[in-house]
PDB file of N, CA and C in Angstrom:
ATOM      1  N   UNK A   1      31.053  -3.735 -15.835  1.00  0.00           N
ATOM      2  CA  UNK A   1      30.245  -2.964 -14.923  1.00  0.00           C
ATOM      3  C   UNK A   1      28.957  -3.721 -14.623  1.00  0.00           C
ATOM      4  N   UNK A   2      28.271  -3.817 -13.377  1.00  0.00           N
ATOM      5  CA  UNK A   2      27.807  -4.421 -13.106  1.00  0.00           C
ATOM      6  C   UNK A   2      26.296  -3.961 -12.561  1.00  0.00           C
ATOM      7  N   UNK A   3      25.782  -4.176 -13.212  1.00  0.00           N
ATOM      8  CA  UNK A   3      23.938  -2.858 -12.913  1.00  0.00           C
ATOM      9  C   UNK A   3      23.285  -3.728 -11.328  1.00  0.00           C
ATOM     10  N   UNK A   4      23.257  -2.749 -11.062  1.00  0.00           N
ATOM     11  CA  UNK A   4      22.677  -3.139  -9.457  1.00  0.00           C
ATOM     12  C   UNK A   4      21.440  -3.927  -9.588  1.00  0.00           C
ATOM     13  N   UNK A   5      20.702  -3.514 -10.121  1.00  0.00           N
ATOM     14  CA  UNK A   5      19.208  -4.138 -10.022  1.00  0.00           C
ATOM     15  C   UNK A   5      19.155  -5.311 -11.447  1.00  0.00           C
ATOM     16  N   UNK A   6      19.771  -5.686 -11.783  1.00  0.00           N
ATOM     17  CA  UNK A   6      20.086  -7.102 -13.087  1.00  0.00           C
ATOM     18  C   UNK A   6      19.757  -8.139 -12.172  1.00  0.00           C
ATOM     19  N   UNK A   7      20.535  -8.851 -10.987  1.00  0.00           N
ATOM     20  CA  UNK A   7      20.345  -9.675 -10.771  1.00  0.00           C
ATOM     21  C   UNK A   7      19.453 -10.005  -9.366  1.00  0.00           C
ATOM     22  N   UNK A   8      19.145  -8.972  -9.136  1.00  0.00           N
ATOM     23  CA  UNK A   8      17.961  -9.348  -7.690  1.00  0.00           C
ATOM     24  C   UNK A   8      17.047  -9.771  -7.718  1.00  0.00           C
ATOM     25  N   UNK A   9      16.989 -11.048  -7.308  1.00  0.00           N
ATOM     26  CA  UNK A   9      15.153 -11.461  -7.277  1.00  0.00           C
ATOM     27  C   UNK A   9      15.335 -11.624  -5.967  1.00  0.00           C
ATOM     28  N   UNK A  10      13.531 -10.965  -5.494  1.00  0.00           N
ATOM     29  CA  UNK A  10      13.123 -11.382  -4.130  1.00  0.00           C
ATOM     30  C   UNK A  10      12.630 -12.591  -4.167  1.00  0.00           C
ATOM     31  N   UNK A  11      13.236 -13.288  -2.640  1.00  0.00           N
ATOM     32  CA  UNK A  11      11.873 -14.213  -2.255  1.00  0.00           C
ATOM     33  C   UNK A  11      10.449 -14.356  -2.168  1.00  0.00           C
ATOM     34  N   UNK A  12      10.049 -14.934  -3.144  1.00  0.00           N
ATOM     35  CA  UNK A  12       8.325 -14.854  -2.757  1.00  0.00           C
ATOM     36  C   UNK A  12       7.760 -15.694  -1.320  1.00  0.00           C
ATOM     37  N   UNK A  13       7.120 -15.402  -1.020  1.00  0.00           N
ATOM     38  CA  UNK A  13       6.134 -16.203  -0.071  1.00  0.00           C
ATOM     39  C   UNK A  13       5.308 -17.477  -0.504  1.00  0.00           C
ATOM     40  N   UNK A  14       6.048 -18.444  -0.062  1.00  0.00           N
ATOM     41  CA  UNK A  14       5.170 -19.961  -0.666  1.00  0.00           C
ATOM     42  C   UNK A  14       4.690 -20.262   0.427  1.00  0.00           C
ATOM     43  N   UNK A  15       2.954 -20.640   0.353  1.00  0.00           N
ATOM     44  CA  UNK A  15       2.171 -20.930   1.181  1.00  0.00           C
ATOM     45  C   UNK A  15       1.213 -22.004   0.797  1.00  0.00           C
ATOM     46  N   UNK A  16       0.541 -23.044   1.431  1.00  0.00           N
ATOM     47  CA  UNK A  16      -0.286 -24.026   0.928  1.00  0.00           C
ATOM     48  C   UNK A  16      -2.028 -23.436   1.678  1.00  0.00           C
ATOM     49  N   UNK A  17      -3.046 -23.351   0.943  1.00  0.00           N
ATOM     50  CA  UNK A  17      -4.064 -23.312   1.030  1.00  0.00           C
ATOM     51  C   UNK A  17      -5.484 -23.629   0.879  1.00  0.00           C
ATOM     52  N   UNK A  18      -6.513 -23.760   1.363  1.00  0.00           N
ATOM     53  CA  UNK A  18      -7.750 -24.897   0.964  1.00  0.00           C
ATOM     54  C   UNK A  18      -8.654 -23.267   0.158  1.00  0.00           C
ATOM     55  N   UNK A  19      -9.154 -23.878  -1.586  1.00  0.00           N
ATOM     56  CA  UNK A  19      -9.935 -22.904  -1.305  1.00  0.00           C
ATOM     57  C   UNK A  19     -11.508 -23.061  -1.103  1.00  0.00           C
ATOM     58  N   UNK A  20     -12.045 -21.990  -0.875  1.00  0.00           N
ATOM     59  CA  UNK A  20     -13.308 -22.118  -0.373  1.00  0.00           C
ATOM     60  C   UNK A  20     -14.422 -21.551  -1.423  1.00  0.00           C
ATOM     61  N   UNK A  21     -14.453 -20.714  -1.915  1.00  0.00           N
ATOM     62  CA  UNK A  21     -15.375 -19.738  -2.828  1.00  0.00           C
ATOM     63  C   UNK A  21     -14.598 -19.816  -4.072  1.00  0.00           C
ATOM     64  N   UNK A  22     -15.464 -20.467  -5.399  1.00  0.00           N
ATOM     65  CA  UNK A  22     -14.735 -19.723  -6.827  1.00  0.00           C
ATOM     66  C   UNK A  22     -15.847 -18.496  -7.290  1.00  0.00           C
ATOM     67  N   UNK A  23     -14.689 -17.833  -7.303  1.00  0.00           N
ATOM     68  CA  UNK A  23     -15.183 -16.167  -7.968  1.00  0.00           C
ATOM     69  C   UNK A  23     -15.238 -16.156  -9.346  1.00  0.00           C
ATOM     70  N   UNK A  24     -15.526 -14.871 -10.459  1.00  0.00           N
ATOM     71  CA  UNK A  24     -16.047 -14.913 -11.678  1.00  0.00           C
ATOM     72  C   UNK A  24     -14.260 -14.578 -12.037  1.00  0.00           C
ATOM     73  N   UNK A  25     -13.781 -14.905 -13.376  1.00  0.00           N
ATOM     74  CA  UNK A  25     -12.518 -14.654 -14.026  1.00  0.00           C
ATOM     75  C   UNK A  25     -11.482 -15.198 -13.263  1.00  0.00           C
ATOM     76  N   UNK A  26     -11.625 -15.948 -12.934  1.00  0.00           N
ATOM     77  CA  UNK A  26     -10.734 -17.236 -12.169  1.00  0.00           C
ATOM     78  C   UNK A  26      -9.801 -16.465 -10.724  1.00  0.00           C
ATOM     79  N   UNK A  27     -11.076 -15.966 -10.659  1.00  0.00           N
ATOM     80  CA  UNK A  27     -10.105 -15.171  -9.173  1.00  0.00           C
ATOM     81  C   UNK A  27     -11.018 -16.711  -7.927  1.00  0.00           C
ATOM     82  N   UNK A  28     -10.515 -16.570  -6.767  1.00  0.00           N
ATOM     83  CA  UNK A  28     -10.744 -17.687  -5.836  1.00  0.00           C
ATOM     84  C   UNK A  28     -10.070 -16.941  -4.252  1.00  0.00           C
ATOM     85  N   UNK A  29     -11.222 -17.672  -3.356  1.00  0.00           N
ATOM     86  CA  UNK A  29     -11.322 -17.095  -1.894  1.00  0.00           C
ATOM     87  C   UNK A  29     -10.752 -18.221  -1.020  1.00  0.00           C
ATOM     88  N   UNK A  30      -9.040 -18.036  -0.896  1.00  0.00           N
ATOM     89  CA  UNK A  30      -8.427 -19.302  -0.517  1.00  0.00           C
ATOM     90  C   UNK A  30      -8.048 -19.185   0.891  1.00  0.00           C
ATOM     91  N   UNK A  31      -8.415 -19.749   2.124  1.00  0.00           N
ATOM     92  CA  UNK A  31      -8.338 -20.087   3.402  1.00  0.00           C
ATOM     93  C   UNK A  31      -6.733 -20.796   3.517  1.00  0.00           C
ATOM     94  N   UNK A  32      -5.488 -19.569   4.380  1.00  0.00           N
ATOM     95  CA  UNK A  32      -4.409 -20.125   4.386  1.00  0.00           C
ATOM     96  C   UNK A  32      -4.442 -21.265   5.921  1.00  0.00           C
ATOM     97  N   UNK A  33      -3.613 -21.737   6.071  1.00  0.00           N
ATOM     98  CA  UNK A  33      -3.346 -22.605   7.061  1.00  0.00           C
ATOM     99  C   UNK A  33      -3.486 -21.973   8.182  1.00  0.00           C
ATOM    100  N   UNK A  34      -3.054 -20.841   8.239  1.00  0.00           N
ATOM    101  CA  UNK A  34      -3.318 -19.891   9.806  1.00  0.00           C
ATOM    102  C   UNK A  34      -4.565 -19.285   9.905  1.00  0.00           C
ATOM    103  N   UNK A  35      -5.545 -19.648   9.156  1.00  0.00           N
ATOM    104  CA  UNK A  35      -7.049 -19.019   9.377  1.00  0.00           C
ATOM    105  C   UNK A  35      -7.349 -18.215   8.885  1.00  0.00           C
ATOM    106  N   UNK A  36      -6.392 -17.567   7.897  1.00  0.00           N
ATOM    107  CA  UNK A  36      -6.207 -16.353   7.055  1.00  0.00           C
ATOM    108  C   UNK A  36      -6.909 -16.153   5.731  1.00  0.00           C
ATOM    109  N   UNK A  37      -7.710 -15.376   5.183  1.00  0.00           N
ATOM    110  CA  UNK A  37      -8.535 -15.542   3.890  1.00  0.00           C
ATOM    111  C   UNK A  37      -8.059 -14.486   2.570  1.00  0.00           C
ATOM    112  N   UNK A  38      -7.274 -15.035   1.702  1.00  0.00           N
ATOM    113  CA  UNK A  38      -6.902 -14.048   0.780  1.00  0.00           C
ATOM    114  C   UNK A  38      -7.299 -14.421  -0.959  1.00  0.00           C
ATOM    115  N   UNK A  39      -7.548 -13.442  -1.424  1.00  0.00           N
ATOM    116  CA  UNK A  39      -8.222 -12.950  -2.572  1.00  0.00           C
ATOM    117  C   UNK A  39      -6.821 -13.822  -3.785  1.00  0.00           C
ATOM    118  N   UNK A  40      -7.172 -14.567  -4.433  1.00  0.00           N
ATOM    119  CA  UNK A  40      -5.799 -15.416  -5.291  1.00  0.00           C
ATOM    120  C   UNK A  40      -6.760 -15.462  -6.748  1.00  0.00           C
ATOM    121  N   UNK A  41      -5.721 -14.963  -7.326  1.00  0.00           N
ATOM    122  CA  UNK A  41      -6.271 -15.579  -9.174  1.00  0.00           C
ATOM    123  C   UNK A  41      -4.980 -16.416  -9.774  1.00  0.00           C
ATOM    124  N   UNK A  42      -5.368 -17.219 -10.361  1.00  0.00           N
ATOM    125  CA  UNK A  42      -4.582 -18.535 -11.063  1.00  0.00           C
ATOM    126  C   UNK A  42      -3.630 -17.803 -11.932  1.00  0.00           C
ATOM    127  N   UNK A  43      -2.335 -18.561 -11.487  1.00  0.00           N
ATOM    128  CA  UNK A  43      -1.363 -17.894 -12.902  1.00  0.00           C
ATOM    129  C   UNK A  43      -1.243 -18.153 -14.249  1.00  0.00           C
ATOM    130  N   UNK A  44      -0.186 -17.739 -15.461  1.00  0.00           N
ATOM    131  CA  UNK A  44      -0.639 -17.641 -16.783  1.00  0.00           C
ATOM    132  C   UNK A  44      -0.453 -19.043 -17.078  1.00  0.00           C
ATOM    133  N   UNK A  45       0.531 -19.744 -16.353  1.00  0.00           N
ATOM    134  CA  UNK A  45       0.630 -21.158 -17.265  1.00  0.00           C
ATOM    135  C   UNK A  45      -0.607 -22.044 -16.474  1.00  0.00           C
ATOM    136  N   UNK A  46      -1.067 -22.033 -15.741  1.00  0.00           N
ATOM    137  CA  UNK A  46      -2.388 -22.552 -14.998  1.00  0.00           C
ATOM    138  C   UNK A  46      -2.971 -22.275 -16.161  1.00  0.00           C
ATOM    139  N   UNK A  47      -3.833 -21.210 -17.058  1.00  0.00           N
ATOM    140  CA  UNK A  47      -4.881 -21.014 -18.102  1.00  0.00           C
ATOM    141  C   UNK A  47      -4.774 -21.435 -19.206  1.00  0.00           C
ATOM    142  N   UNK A  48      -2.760 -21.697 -19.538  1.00  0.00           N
ATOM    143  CA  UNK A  48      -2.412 -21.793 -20.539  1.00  0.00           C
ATOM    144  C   UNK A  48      -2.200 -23.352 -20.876  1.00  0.00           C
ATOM    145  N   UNK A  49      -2.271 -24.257 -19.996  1.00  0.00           N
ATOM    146  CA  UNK A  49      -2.097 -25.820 -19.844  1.00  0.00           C
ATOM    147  C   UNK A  49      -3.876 -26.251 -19.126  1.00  0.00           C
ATOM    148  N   UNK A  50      -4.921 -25.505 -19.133  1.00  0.00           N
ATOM    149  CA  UNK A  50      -6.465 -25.533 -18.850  1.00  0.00           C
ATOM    150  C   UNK A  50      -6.008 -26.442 -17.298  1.00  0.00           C
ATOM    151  N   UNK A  51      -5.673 -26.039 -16.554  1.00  0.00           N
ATOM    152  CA  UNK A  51      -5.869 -26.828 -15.428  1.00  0.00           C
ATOM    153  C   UNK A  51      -6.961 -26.572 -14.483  1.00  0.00           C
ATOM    154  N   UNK A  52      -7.454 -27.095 -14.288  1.00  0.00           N
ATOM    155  CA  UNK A  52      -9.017 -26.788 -13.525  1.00  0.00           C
ATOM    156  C   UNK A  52      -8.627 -26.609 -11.735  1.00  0.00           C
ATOM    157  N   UNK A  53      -9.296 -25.747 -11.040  1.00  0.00           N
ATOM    158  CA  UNK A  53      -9.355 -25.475  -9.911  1.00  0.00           C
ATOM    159  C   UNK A  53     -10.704 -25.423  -9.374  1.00  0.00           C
ATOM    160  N   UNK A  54     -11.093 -26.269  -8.356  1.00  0.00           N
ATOM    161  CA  UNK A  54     -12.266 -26.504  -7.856  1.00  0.00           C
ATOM    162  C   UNK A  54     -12.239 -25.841  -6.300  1.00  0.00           C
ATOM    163  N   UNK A  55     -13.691 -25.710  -6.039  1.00  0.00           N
ATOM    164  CA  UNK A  55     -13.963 -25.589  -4.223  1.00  0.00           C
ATOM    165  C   UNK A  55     -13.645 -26.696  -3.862  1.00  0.00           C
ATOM    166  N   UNK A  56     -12.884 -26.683  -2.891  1.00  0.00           N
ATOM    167  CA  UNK A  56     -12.390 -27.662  -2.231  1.00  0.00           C
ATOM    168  C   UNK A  56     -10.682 -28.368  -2.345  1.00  0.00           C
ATOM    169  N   UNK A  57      -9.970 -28.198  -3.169  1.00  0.00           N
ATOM    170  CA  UNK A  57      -8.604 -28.236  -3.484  1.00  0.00           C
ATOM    171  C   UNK A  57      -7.913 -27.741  -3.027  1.00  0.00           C
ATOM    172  N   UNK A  58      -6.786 -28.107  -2.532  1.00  0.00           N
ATOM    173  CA  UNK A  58      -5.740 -27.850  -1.721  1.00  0.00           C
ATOM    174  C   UNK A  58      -4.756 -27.040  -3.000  1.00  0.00           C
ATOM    175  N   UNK A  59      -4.601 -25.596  -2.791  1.00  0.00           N
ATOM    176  CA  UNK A  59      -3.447 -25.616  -3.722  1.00  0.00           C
ATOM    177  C   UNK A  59      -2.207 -24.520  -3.222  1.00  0.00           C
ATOM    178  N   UNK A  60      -1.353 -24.087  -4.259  1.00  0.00           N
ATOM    179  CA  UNK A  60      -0.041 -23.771  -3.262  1.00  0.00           C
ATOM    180  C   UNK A  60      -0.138 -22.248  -3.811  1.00  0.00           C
ATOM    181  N   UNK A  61       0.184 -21.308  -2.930  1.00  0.00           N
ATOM    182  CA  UNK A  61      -0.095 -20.065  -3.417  1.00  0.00           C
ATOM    183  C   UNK A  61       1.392 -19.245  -3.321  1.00  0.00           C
ATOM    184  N   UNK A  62       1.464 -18.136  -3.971  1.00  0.00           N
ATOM    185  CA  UNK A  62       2.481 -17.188  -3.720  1.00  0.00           C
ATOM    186  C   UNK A  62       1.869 -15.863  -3.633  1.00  0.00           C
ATOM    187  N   UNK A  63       2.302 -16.072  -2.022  1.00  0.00           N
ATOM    188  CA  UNK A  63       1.485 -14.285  -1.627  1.00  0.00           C
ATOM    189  C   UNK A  63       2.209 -13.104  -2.690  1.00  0.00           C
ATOM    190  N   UNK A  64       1.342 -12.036  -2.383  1.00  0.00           N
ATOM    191  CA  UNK A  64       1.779 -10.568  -3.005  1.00  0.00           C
ATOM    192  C   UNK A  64       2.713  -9.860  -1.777  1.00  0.00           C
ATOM    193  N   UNK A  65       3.855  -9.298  -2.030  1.00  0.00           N
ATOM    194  CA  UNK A  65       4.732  -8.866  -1.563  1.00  0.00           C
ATOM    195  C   UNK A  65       4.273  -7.474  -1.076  1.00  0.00           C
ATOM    196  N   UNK A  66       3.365  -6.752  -1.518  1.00  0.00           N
ATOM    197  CA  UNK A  66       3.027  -5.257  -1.205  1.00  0.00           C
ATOM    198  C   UNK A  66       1.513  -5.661  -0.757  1.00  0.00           C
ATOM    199  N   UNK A  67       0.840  -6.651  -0.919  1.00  0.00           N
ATOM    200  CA  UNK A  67      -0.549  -6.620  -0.603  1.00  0.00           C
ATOM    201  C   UNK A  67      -0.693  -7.924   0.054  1.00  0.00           C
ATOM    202  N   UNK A  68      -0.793  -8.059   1.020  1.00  0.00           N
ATOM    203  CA  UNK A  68      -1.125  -9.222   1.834  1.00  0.00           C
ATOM    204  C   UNK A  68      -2.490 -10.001   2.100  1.00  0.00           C
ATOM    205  N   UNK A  69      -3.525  -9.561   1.346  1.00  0.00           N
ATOM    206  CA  UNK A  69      -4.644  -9.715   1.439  1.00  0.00           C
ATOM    207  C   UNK A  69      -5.094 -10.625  -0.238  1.00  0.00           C
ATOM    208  N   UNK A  70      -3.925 -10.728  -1.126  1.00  0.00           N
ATOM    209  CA  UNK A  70      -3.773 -11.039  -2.518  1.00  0.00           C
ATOM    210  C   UNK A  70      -2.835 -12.030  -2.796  1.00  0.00           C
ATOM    211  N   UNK A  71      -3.005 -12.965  -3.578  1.00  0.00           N
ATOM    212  CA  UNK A  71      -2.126 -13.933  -3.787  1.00  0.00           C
ATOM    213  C   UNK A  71      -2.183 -15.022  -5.123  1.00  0.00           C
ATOM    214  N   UNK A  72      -1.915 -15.344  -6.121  1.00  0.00           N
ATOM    215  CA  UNK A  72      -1.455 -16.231  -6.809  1.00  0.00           C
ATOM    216  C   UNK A  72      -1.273 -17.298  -7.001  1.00  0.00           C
ATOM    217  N   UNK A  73      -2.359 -18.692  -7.469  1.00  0.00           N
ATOM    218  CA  UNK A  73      -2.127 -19.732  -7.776  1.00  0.00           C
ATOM    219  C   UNK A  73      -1.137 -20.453  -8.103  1.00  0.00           C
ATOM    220  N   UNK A  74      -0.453 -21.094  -8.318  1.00  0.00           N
ATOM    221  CA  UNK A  74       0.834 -21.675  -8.739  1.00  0.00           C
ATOM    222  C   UNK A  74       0.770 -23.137  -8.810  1.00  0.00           C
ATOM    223  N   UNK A  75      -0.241 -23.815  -8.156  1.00  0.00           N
ATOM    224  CA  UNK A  75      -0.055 -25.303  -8.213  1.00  0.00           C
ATOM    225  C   UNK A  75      -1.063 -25.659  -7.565  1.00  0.00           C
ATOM    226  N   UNK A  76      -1.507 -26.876  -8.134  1.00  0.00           N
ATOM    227  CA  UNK A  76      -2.830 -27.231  -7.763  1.00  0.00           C
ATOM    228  C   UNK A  76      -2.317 -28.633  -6.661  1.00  0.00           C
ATOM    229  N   UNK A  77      -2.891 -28.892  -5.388  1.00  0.00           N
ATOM    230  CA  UNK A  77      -1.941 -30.334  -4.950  1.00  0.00           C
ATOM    231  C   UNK A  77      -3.215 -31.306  -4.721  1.00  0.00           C
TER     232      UNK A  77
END
């Protein structure tokens, strides 16, 4: 038998972005490619391997699926 919801993963949204503002608790004010400005905090293995994120770095984000205004660090480029 086969449980409906076991194997579904959604697609996330992969996007590349410059950021502009670092905020307090590693949240960051990242400018997407379309002119777009969304609210991103660094993910767990980002804190957990100390990778540093500066103003000015290009890095790759994964939007929020219910909040479009929010989004997720993932890689620094």
């Amino acid at each position: 038998m086969r449980d409906e919801y076991s194997s579904q993963s959604q697609a996330k949204e992969i996007k590349i972005g410059l950021v502009t503002n670092a905020l307090p608790n590693t949240m960051f004010r990242v400018e997407i490619d379309e002119g777009k400005r969304v609210l991103a905090h660094m993910s767990g293995k980002m804190r957990l391997h100390h990778i540093k994120v500066l103003v000015g770095d290009r890095v790759k984000i994964e939007m929020d699926e219910y909040n479009p205004e929010r989004a997720k660090i993932i890689q620094r480029l």
